[in-house]
C-alpha atoms as a PDB file:
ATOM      1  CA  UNK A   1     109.798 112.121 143.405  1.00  0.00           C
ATOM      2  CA  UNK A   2     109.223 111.123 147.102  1.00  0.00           C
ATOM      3  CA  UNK A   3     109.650 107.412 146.117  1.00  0.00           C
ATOM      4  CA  UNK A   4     112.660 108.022 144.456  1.00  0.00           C
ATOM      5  CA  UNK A   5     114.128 110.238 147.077  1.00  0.00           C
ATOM      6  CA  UNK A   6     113.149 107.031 149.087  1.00  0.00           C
ATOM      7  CA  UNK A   7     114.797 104.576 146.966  1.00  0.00           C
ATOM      8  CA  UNK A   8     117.986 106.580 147.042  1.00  0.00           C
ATOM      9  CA  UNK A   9     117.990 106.831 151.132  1.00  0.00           C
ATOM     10  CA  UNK A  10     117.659 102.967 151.306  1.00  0.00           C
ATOM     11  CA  UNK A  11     120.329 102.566 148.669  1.00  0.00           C
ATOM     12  CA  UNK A  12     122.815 104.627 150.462  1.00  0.00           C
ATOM     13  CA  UNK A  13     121.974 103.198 153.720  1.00  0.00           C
ATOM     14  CA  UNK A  14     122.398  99.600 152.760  1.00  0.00           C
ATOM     15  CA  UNK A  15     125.464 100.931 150.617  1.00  0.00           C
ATOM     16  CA  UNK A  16     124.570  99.835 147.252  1.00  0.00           C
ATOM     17  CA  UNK A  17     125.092 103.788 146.193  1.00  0.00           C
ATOM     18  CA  UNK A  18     127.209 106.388 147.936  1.00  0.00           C
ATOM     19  CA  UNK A  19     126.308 109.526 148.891  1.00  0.00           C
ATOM     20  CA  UNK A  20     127.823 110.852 145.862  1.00  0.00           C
ATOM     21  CA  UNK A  21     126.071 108.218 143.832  1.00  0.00           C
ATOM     22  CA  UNK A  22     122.343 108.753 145.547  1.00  0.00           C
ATOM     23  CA  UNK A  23     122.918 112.590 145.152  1.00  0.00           C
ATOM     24  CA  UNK A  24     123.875 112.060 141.216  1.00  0.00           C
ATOM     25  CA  UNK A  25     120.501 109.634 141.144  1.00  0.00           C
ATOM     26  CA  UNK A  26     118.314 112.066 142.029  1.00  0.00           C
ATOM     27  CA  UNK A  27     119.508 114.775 139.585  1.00  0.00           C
ATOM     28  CA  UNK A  28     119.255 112.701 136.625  1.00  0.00           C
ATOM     29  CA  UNK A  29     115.769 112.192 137.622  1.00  0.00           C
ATOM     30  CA  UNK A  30     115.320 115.655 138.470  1.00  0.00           C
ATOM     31  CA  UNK A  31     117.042 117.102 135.728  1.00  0.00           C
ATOM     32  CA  UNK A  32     115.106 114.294 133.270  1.00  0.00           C
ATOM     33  CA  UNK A  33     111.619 113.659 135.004  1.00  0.00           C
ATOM     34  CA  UNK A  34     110.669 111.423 131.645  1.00  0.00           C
ATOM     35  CA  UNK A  35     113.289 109.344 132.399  1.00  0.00           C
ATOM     36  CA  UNK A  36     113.180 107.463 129.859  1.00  0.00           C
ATOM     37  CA  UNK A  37     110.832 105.145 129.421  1.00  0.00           C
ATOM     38  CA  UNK A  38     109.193 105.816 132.962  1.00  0.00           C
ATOM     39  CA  UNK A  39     106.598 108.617 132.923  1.00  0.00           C
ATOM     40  CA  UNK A  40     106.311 110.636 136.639  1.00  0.00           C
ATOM     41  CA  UNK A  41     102.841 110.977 137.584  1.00  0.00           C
ATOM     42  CA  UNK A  42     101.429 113.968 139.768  1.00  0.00           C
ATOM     43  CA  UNK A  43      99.116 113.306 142.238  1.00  0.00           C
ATOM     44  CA  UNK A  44      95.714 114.218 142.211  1.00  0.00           C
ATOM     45  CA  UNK A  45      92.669 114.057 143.764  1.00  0.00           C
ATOM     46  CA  UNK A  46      91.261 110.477 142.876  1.00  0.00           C
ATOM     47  CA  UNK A  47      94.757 109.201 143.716  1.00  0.00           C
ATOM     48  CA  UNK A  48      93.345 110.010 147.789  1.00  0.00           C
ATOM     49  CA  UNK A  49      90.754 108.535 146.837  1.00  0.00           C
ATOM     50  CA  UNK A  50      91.876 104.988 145.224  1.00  0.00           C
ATOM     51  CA  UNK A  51      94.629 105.115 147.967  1.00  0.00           C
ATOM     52  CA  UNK A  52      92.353 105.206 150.885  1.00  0.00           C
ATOM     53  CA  UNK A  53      90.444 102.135 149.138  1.00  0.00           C
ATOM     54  CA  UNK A  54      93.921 100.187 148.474  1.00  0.00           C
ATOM     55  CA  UNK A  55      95.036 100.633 152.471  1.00  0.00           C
ATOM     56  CA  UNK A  56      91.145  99.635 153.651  1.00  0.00           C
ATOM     57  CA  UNK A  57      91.697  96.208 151.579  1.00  0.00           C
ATOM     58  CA  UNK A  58      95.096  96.143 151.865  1.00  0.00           C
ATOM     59  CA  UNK A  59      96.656  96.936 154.910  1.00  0.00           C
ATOM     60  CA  UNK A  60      95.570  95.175 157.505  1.00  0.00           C
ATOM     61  CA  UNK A  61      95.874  92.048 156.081  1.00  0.00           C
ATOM     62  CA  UNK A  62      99.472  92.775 153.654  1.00  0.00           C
ATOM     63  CA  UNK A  63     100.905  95.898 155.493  1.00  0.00           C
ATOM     64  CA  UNK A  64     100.322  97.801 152.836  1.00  0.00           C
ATOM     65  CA  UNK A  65     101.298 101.506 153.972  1.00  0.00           C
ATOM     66  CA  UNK A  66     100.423 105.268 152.861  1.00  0.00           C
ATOM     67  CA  UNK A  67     102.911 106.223 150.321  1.00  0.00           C
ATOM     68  CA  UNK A  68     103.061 102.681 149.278  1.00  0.00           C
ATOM     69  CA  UNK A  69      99.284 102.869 148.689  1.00  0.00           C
ATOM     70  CA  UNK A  70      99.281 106.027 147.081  1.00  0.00           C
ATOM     71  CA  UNK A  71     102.329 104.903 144.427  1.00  0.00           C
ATOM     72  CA  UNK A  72      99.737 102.242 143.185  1.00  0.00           C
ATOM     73  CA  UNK A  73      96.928 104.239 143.277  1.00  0.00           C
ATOM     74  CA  UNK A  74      98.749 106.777 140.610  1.00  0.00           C
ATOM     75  CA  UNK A  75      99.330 103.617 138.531  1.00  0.00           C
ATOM     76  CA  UNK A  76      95.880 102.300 139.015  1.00  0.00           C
ATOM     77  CA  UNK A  77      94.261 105.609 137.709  1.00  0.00           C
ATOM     78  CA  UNK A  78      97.021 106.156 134.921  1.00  0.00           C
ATOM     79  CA  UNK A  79      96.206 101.884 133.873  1.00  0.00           C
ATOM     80  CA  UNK A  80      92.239 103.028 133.900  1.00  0.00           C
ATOM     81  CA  UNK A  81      93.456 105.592 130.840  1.00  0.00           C
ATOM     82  CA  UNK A  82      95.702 103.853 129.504  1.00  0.00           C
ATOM     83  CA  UNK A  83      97.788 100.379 129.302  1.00  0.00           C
ATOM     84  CA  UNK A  84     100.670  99.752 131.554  1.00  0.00           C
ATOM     85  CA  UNK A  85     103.410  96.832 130.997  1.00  0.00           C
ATOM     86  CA  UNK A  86     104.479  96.696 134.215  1.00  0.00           C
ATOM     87  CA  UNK A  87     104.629  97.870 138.059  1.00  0.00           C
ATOM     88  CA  UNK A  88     108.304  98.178 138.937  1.00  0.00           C
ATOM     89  CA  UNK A  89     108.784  97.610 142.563  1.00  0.00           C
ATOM     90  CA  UNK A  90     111.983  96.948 144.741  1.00  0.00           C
ATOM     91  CA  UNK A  91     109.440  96.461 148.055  1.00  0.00           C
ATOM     92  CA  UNK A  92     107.776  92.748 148.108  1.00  0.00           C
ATOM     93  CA  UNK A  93     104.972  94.079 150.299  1.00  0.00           C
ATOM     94  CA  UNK A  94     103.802  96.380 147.683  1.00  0.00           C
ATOM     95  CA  UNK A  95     104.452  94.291 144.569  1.00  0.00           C
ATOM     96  CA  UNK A  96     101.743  91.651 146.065  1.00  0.00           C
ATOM     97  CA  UNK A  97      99.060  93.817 146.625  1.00  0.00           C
ATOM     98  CA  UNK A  98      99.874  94.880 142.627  1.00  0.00           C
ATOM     99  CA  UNK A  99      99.725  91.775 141.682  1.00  0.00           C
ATOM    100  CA  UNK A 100      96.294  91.578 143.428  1.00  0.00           C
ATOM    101  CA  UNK A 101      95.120  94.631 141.677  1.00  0.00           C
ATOM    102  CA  UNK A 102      95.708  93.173 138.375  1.00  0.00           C
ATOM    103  CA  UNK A 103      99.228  94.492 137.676  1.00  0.00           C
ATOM    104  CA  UNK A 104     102.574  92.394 136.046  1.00  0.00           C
ATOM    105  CA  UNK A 105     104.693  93.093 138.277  1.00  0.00           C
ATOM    106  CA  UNK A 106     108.861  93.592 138.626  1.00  0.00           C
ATOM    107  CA  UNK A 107     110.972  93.325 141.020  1.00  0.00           C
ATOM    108  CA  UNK A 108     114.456  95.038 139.768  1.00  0.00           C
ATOM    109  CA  UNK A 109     116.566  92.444 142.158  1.00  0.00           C
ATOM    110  CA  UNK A 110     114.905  89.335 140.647  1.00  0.00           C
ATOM    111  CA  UNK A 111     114.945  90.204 137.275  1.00  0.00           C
END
């Protein structure tokens, strides 16, 4: 939920959504946490873990940051149980360092 209520800040700051249309974003997803075919993950643990690994590779060299870090370690640890078609990501930063850790990745403005 933290990324999201990211994504919608951005959105309405660069205007691609009003306020009205970030607020009515965030309760679909709230009101519909499968959303679809997207599955939220809750963080645990081993995500701390995997995270702390990902930003000691990662982010000196790609400026990989915390949350960023901590968004693919939820995916790494849900990939190690089970497959994953793709890691959807609007920042470039973070879809490069999933594409180094073995993901297909998507960027929703190039696709």
């Amino acid at each position: 939920m933290i990324e999201m209520i990211s994504v919608a800040g951005v959105k309405q700051r660069t205007g691609a959504l009003t306020r009205e249309g970030a607020a009515r974003f965030l309760r679909q997803v709230t009101v519909s946490p499968g959303m679809g075919e997207f599955e939220v993950q809750e963080m645990v643990a081993e995500d701390y873990m995997i995270a702390s690994r990902l930003l000691l590779a990662y982010s000196a060299k790609h400026s990989l940051r915390t949350l960023d870090a901590l968004h693919l370690a939820s995916a790494l640890r849900h990939r190690a149980r089970s497959p994953l078609d793709f890691f959807v990501t609007s920042d470039r930063t973070l879809a490069k360092v999933a594409a180094l850790e073995g993901f297909a990745v998507i960027i929703p403005e190039e696709a």
